[in-house]
N, C-alpha and C. Protein backbone atom coordinates (compact mmCIF):
# COMPACT_ATOMS: atom_id res chain seq x y z
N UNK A 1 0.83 -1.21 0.00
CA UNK A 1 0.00 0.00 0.00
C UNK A 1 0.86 1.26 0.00
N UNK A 2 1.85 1.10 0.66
CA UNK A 2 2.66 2.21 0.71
C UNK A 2 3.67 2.59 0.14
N UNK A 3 3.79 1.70 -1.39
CA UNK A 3 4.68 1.78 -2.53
C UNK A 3 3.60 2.25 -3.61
N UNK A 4 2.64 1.99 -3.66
CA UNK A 4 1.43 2.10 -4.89
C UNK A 4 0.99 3.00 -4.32
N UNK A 5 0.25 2.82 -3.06
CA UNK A 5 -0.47 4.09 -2.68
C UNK A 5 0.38 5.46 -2.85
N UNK A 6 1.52 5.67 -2.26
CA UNK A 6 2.05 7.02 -2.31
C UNK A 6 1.13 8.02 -1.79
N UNK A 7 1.10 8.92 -2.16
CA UNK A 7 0.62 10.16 -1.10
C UNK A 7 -1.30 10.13 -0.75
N UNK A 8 -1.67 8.68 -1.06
CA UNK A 8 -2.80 8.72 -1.23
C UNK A 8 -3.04 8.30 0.82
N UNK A 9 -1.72 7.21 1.38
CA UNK A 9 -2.08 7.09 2.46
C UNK A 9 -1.66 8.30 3.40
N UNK A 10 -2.49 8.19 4.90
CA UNK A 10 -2.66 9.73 5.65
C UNK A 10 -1.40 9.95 6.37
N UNK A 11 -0.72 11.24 6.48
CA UNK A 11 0.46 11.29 6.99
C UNK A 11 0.26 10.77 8.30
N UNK A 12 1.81 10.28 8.71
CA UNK A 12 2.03 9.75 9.99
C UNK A 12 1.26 7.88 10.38
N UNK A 13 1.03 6.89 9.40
CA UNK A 13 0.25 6.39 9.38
C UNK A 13 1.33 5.36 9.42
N UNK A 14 2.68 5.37 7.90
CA UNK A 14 3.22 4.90 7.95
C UNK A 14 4.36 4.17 9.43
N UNK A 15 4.42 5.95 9.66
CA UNK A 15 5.54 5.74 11.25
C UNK A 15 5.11 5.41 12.25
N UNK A 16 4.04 5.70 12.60
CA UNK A 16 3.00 5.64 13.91
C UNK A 16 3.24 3.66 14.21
N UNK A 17 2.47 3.15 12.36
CA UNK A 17 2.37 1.25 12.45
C UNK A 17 4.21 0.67 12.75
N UNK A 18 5.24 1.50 12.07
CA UNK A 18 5.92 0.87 12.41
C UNK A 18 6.91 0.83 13.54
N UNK A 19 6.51 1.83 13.81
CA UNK A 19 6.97 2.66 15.33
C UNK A 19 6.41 1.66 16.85
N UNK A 20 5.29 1.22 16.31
CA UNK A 20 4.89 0.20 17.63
C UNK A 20 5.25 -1.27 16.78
N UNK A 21 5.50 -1.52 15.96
CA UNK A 21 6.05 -2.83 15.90
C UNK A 21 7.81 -2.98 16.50
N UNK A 22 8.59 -1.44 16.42
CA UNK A 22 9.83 -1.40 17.12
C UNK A 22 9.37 -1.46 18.28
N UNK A 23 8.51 -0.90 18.98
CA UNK A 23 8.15 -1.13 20.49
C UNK A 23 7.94 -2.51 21.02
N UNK A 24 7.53 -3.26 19.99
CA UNK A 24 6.85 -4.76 20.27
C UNK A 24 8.38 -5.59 20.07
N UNK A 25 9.42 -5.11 19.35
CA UNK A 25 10.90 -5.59 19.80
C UNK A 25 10.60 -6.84 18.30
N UNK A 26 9.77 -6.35 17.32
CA UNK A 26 9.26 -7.29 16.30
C UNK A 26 10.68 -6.72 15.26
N UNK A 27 11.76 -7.85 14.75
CA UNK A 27 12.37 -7.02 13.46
C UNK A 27 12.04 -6.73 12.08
N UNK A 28 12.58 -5.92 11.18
CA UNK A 28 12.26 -6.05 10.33
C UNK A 28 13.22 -6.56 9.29
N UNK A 29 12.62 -7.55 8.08
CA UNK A 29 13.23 -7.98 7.52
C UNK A 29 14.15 -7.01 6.45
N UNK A 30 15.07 -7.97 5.82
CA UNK A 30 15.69 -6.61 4.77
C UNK A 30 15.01 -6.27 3.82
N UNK A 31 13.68 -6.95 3.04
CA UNK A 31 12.57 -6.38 2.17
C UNK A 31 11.88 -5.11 2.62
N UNK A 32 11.20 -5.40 4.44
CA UNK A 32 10.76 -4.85 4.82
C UNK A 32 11.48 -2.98 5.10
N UNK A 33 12.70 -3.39 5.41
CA UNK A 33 13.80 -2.54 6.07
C UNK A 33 13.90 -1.35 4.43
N UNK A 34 14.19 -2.04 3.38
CA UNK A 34 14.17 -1.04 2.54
C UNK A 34 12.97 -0.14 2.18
N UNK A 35 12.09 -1.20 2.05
CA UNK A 35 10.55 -0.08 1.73
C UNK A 35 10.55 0.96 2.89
N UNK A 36 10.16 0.76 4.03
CA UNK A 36 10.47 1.55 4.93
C UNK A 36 11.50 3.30 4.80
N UNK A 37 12.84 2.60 4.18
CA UNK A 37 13.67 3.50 4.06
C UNK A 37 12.95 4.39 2.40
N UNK A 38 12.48 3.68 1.49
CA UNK A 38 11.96 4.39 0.71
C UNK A 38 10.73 5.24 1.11
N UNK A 39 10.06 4.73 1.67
CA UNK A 39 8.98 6.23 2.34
C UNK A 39 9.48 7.03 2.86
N UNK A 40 9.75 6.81 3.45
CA UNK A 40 10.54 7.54 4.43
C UNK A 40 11.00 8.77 3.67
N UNK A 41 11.55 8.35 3.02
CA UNK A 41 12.30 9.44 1.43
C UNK A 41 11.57 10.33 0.73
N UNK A 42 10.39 9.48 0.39
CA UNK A 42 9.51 10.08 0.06
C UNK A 42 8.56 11.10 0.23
N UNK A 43 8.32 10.62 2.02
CA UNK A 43 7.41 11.40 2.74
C UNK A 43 7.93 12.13 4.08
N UNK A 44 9.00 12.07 4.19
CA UNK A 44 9.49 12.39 5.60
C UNK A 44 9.13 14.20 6.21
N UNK A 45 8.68 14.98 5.21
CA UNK A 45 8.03 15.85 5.72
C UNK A 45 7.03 16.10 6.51
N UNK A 46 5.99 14.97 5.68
CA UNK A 46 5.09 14.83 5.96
C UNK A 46 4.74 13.96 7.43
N UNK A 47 5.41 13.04 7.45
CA UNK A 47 5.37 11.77 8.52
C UNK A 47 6.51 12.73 9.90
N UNK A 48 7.35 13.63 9.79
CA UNK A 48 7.73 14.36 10.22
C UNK A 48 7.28 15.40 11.30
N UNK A 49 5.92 16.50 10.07
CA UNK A 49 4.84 16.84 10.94
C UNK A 49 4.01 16.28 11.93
N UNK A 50 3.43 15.46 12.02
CA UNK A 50 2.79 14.45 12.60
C UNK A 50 3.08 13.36 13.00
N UNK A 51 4.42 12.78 13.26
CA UNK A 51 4.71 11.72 13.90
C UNK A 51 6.50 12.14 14.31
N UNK A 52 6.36 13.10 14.81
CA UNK A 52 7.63 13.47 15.06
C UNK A 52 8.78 12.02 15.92
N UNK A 53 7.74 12.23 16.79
CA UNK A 53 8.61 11.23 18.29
C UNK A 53 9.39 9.60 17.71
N UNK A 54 8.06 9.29 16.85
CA UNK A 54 7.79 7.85 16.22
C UNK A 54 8.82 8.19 14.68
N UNK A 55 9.23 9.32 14.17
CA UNK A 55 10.22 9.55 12.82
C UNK A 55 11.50 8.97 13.59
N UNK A 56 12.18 9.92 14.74
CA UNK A 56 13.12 9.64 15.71
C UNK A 56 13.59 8.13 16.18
N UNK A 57 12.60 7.65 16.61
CA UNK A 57 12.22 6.02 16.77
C UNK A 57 12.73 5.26 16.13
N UNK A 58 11.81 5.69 14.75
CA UNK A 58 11.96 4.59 14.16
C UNK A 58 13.61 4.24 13.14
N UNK A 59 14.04 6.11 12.98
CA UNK A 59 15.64 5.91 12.52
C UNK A 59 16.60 5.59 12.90
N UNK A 60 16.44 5.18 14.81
CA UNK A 60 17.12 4.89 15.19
C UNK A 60 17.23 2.88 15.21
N UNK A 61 15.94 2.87 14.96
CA UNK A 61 15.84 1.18 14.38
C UNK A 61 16.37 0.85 13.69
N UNK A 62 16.16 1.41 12.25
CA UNK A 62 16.76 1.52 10.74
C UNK A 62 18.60 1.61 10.76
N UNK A 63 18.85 2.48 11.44
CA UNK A 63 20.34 2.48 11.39
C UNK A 63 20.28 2.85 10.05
N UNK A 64 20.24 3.53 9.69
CA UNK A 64 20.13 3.92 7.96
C UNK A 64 21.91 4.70 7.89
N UNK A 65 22.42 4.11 6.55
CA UNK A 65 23.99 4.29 6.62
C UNK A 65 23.83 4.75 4.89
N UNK A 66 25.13 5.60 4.63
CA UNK A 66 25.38 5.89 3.45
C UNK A 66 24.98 5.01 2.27
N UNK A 67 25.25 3.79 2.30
CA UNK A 67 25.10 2.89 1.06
C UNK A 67 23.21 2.97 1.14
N UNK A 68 22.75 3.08 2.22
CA UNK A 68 20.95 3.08 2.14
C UNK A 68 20.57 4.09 0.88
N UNK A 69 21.59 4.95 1.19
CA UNK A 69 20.87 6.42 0.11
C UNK A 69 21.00 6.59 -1.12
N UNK A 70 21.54 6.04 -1.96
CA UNK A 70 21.71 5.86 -3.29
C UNK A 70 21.97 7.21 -3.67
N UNK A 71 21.13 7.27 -4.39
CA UNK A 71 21.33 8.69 -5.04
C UNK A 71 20.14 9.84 -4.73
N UNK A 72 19.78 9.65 -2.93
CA UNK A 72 19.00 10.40 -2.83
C UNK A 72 19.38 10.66 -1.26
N UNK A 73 20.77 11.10 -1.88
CA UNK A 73 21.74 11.89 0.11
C UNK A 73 21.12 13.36 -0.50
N UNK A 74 20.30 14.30 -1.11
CA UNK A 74 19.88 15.17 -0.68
C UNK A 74 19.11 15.30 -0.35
N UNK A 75 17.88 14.96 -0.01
CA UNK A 75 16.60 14.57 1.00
C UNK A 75 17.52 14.06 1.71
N UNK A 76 18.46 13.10 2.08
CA UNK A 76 18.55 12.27 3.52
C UNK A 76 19.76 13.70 4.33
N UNK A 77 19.87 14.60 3.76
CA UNK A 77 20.44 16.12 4.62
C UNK A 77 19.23 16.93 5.12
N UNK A 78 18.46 16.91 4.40
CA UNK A 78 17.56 17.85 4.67
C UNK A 78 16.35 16.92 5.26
N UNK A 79 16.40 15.92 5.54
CA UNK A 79 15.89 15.17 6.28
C UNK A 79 16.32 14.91 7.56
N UNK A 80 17.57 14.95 8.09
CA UNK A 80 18.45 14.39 9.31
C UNK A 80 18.41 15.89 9.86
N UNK A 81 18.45 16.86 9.31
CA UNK A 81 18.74 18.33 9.30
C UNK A 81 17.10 18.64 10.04
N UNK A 82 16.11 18.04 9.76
CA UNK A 82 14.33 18.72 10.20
C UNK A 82 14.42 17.66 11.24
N UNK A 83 15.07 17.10 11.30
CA UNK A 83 14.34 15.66 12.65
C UNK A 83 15.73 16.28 13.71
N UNK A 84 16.44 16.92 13.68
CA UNK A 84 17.39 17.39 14.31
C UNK A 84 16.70 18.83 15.14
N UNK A 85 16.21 19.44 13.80
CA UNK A 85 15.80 20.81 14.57
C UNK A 85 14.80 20.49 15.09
N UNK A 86 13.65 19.47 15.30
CA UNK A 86 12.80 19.12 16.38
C UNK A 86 13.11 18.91 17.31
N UNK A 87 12.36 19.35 18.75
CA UNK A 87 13.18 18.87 19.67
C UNK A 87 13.00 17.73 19.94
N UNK A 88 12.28 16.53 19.73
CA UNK A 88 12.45 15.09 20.24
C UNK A 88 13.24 14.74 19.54
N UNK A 89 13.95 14.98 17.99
CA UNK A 89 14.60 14.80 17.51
C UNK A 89 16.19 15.27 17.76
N UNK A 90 16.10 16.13 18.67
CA UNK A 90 17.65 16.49 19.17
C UNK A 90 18.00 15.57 20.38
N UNK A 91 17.17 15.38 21.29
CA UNK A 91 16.88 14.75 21.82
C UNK A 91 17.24 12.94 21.83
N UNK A 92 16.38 12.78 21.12
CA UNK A 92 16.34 11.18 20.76
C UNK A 92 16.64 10.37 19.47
N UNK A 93 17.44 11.22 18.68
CA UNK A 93 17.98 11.17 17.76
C UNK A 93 19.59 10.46 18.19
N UNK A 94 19.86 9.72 17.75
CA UNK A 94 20.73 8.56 18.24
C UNK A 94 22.29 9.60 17.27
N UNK A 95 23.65 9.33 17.82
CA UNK A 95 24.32 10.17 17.57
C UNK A 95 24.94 9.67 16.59
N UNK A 96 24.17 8.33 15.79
CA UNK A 96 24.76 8.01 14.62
C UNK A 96 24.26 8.71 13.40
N UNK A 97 23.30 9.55 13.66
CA UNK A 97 22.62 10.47 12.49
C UNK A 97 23.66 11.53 12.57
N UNK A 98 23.48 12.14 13.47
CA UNK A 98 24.27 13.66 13.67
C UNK A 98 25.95 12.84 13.08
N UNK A 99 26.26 12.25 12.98
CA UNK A 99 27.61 12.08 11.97
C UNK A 99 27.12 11.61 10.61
N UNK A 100 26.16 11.29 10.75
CA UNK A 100 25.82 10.63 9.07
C UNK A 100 25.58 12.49 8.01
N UNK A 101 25.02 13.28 8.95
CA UNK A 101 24.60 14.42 8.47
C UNK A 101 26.03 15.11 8.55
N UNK A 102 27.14 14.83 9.01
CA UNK A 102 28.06 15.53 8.95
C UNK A 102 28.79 14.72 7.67
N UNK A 103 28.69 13.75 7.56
CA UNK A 103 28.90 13.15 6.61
C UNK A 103 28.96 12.93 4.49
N UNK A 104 27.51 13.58 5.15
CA UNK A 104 26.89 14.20 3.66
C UNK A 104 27.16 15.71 3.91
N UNK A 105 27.55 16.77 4.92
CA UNK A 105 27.85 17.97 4.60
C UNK A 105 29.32 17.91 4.57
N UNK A 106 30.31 17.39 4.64
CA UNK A 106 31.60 17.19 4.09
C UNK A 106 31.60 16.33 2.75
N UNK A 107 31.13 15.66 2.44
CA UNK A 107 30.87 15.22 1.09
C UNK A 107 30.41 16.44 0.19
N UNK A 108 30.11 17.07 0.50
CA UNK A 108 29.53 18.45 -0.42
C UNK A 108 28.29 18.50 -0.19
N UNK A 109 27.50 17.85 0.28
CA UNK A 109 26.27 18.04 0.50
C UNK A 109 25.69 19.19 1.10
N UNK A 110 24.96 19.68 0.14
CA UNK A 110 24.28 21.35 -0.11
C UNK A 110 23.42 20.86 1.71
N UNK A 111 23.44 22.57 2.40
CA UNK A 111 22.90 22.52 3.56
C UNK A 111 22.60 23.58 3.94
N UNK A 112 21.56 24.06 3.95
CA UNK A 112 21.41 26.01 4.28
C UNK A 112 21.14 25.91 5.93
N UNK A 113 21.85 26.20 6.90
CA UNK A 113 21.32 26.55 8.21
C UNK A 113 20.57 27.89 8.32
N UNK A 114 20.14 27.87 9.55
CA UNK A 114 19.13 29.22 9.66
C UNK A 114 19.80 29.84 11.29
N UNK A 115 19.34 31.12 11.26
CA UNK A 115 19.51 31.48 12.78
C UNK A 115 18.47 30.49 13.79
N UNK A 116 17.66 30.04 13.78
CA UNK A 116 17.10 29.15 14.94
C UNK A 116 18.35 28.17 14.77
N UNK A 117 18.89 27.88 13.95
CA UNK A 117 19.91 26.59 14.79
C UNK A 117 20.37 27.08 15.77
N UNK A 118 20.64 28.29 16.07
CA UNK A 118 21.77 28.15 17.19
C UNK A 118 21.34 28.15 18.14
N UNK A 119 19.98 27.60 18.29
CA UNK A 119 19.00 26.81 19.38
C UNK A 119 19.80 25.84 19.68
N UNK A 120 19.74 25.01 18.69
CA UNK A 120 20.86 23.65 19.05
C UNK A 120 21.56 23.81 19.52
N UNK A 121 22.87 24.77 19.10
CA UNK A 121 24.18 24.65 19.60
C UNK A 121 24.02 24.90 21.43
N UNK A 122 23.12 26.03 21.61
CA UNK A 122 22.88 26.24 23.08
C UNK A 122 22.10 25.04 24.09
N UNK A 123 21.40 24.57 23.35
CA UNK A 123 20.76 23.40 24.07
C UNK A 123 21.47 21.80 24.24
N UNK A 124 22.83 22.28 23.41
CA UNK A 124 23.63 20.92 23.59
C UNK A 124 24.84 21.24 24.31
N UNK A 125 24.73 22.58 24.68
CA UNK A 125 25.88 23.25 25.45
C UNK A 125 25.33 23.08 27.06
N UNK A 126 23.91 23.09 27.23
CA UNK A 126 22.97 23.34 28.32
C UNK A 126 23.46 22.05 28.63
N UNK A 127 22.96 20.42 28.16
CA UNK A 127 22.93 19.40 28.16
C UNK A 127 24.05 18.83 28.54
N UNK A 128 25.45 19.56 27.98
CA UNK A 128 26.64 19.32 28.36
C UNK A 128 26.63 18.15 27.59
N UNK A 129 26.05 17.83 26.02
CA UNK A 129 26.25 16.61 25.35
C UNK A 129 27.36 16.93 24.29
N UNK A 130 28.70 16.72 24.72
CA UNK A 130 29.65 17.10 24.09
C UNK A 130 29.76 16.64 22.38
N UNK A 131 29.73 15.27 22.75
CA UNK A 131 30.02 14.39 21.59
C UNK A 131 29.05 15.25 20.11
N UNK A 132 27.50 15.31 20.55
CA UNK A 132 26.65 15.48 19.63
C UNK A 132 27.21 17.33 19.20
N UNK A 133 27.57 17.71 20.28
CA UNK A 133 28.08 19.39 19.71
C UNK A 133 29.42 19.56 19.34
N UNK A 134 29.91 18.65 19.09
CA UNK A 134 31.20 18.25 17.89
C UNK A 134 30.70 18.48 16.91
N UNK A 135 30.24 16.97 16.51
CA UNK A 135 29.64 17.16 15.08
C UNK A 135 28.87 18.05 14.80
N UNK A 136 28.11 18.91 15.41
CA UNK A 136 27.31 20.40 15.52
C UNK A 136 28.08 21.51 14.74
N UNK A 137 29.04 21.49 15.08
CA UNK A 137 29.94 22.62 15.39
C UNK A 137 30.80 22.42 13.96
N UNK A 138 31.18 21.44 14.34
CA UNK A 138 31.99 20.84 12.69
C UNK A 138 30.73 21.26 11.38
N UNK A 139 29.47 20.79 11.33
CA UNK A 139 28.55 21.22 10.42
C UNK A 139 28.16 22.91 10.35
N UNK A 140 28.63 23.93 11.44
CA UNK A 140 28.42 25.11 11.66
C UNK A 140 29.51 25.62 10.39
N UNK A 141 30.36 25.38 11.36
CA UNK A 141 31.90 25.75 10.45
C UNK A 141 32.11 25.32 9.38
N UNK A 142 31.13 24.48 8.72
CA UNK A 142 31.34 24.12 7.47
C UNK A 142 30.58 24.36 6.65
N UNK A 143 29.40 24.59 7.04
CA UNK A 143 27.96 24.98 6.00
C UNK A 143 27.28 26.06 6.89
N UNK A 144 27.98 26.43 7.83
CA UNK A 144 26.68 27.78 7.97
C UNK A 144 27.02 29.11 8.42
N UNK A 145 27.53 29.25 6.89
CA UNK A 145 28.28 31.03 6.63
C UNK A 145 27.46 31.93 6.84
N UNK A 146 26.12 32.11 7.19
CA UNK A 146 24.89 33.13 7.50
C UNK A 146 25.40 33.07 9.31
N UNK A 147 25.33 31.63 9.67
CA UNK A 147 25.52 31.83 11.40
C UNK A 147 26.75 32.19 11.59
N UNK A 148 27.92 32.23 10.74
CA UNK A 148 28.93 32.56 11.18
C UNK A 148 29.14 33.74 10.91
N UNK A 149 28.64 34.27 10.03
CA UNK A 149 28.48 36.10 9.98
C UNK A 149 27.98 36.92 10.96
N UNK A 150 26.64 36.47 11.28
CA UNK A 150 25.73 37.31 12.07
C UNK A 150 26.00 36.94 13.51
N UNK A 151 26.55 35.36 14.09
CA UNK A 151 26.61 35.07 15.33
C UNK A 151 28.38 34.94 15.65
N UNK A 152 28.89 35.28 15.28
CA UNK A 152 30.63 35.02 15.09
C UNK A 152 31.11 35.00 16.46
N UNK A 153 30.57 36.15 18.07
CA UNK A 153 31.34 35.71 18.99
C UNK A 153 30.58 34.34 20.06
N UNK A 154 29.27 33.92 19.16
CA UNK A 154 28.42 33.02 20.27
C UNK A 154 29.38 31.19 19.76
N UNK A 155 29.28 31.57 18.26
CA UNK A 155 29.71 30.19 17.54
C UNK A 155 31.18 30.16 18.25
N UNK A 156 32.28 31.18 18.12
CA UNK A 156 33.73 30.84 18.47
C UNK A 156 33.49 30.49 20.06
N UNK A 157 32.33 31.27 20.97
CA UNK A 157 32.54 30.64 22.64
C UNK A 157 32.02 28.97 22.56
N UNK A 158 31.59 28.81 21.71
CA UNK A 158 30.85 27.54 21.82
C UNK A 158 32.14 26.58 21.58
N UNK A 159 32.33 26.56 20.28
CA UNK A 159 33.89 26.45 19.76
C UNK A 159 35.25 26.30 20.93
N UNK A 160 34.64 27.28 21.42
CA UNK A 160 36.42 27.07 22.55
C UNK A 160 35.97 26.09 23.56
N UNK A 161 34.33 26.26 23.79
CA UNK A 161 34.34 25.50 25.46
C UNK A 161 34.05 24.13 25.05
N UNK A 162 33.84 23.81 23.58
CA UNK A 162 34.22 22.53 23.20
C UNK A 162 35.04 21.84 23.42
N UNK A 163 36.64 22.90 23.15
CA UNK A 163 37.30 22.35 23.19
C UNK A 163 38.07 21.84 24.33
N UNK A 164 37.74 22.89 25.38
CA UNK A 164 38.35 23.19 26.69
C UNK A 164 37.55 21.32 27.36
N UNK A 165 36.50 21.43 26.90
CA UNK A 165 35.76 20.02 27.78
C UNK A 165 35.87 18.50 27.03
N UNK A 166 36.34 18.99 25.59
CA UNK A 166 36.25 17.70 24.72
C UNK A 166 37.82 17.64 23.89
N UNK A 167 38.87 17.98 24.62
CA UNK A 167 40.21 17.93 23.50
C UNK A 167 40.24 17.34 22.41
N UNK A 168 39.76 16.20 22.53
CA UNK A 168 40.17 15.45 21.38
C UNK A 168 39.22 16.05 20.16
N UNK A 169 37.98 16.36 20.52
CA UNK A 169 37.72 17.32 19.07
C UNK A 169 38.89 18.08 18.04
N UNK A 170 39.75 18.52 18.44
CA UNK A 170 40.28 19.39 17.38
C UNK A 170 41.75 19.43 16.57
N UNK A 171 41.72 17.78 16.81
CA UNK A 171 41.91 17.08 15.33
C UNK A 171 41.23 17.28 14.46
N UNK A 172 39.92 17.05 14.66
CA UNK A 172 39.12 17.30 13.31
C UNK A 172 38.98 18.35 13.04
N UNK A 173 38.59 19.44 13.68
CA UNK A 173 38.63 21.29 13.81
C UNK A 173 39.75 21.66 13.26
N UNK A 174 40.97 21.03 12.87
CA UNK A 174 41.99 21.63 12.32
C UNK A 174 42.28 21.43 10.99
N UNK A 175 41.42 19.91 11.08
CA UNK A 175 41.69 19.39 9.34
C UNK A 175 40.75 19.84 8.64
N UNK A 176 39.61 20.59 9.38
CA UNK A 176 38.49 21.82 8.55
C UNK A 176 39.14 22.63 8.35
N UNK A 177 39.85 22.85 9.16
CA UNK A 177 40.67 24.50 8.60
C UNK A 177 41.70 24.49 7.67
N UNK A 178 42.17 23.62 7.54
CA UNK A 178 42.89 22.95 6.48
C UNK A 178 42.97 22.69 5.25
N UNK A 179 40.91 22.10 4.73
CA UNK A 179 40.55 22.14 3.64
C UNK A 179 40.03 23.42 2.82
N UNK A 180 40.05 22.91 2.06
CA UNK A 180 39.69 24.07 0.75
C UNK A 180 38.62 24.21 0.46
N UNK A 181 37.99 25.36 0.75
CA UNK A 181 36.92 25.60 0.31
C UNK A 181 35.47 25.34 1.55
N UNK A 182 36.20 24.68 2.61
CA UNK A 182 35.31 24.50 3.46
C UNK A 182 34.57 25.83 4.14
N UNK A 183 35.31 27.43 3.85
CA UNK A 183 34.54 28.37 4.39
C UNK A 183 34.94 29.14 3.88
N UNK A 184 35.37 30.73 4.46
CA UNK A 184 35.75 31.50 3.66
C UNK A 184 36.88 31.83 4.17
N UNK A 185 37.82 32.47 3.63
CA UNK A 185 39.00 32.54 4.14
C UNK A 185 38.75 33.16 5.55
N UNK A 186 38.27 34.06 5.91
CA UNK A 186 38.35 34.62 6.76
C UNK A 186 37.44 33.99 7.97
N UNK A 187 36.65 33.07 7.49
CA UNK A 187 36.30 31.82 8.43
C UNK A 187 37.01 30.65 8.85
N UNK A 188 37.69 30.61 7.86
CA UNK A 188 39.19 29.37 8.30
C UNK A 188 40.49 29.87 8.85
N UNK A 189 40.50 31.24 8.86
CA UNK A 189 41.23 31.80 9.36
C UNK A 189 41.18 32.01 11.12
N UNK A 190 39.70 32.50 11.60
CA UNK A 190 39.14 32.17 13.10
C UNK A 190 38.90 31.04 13.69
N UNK A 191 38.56 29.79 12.69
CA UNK A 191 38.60 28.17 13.12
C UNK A 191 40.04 27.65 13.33
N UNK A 192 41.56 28.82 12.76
CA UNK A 192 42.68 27.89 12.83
C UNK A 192 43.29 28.87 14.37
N UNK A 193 43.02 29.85 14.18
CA UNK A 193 43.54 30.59 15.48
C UNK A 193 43.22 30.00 16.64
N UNK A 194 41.47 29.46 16.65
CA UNK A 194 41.07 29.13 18.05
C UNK A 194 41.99 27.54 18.02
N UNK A 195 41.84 26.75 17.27
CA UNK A 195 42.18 25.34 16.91
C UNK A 195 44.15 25.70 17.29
N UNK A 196 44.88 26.91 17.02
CA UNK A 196 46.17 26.60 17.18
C UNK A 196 46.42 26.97 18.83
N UNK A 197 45.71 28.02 19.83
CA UNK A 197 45.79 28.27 20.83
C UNK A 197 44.22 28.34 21.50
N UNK A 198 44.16 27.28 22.15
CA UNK A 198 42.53 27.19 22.30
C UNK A 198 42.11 27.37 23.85
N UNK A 199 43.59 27.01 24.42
CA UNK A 199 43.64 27.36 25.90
C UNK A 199 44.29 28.81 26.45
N UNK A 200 44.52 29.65 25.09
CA UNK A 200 45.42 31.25 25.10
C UNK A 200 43.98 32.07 24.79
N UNK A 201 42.84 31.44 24.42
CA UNK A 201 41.53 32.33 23.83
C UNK A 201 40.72 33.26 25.05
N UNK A 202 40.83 34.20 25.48
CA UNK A 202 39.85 34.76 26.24
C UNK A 202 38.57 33.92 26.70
N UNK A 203 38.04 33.53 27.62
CA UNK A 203 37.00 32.55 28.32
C UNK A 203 35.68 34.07 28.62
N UNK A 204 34.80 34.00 27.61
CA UNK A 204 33.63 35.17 27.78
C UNK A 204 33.43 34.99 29.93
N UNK A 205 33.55 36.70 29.73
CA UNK A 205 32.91 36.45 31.42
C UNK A 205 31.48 35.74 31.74
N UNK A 206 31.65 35.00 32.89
CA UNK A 206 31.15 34.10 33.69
C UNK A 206 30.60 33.11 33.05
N UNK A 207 31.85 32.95 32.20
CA UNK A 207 31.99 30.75 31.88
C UNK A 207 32.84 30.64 32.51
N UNK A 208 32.42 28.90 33.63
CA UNK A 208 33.12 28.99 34.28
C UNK A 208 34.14 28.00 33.66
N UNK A 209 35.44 27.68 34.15
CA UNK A 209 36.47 26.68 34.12
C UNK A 209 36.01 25.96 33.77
N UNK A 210 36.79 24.68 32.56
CA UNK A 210 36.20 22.98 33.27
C UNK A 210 37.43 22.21 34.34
């Protein structure tokens, strides 16, 4: 029904049925596992609106990995990218997406951020969920030249107290600054300063130590 039918069945109908068969601990086969991943593709706006909690759920069942996407990693950015900016989706979004999405935005994968992201970055700073505001931060600095214009001293504090709590991040923070084309000069130029002296950077008043 949900290969023929197409937009004829009601949003959220799809995720909702298979969302309680993951609850019921029922698997799915690999026939099953792909159709799935093809709606999904199809409709994930839609099933998105209305089955937010159960979208989250159920991708974290799926484990959905690069080879799943064929030739349709631009919906699966701008898909990982809307279940991210939800909050059950920041939330309960398993931290193998948030690298899969960093994944396809270092691959070149086209990605427009907005000023509400930097909802995220603050709410994963709140959370103290380091790991997931790596890859955050890495996708900032790499695709979101609007937030790095308009928000430049919130993104670099975020940036430093990354690093101050998560060192080992900036290996990778350096090999962004490194590549070509990943920002603008004068954005790879503030990602290599903080990345070469990260413990010499001014600490904004009243952040405290880690």
């Amino acid at each position: 029904m949900w290969i023929v039918g197409g937009c004829d069945q009601p949003p959220g109908s799809c995720v909702r049925y298979l969302s309680h068969r993951v609850n019921k601990g029922v698997p799915f086969s690999p026939r099953l596992r792909r159709v799935v991943i093809g709606v999904l593709e199809r409709r994930w706006d839609e099933e998105l609106e209305v089955a937010g909690v159960e979208v989250a759920r159920l991708l974290n069942h799926l484990g959905v990995c690069m080879d799943d996407m064929g030739s349709r990693r631009d919906c699966w950015g701008s898909l990982l990218a809307d279940v991210i900016r939800s909050p059950m989706g920041r939330e309960g979004l398993s931290s193998h997406y948030w690298c899969l999405l960093w994944k396809l935005v270092s691959g070149a994968q086209s990605l427009t951020l907005r000023d509400e992201d930097m909802e995220i970055m603050g709410s994963l700073e709140d959370a103290e969920d380091w790991e997931k505001l790596e890859v955050w931060m890495l996708i900032v600095w790499s695709a979101g030249y609007c937030l790095l214009d308009t928000h430049t001293e919130d993104v670099e504090r975020a940036t430093l107290r990354l690093f101050l709590r998560r060192p080992s991040a900036l290996p990778r923070f350096r090999d962004l600054a490194e590549t070509p084309d990943s920002s603008s000069d004068l954005h790879r130029d503030k990602l290599r300063r903080i990345c070469d002296h990260p413990r010499a950077e001014p600490l904004p008043s009243g952040l405290p130590l880690p």
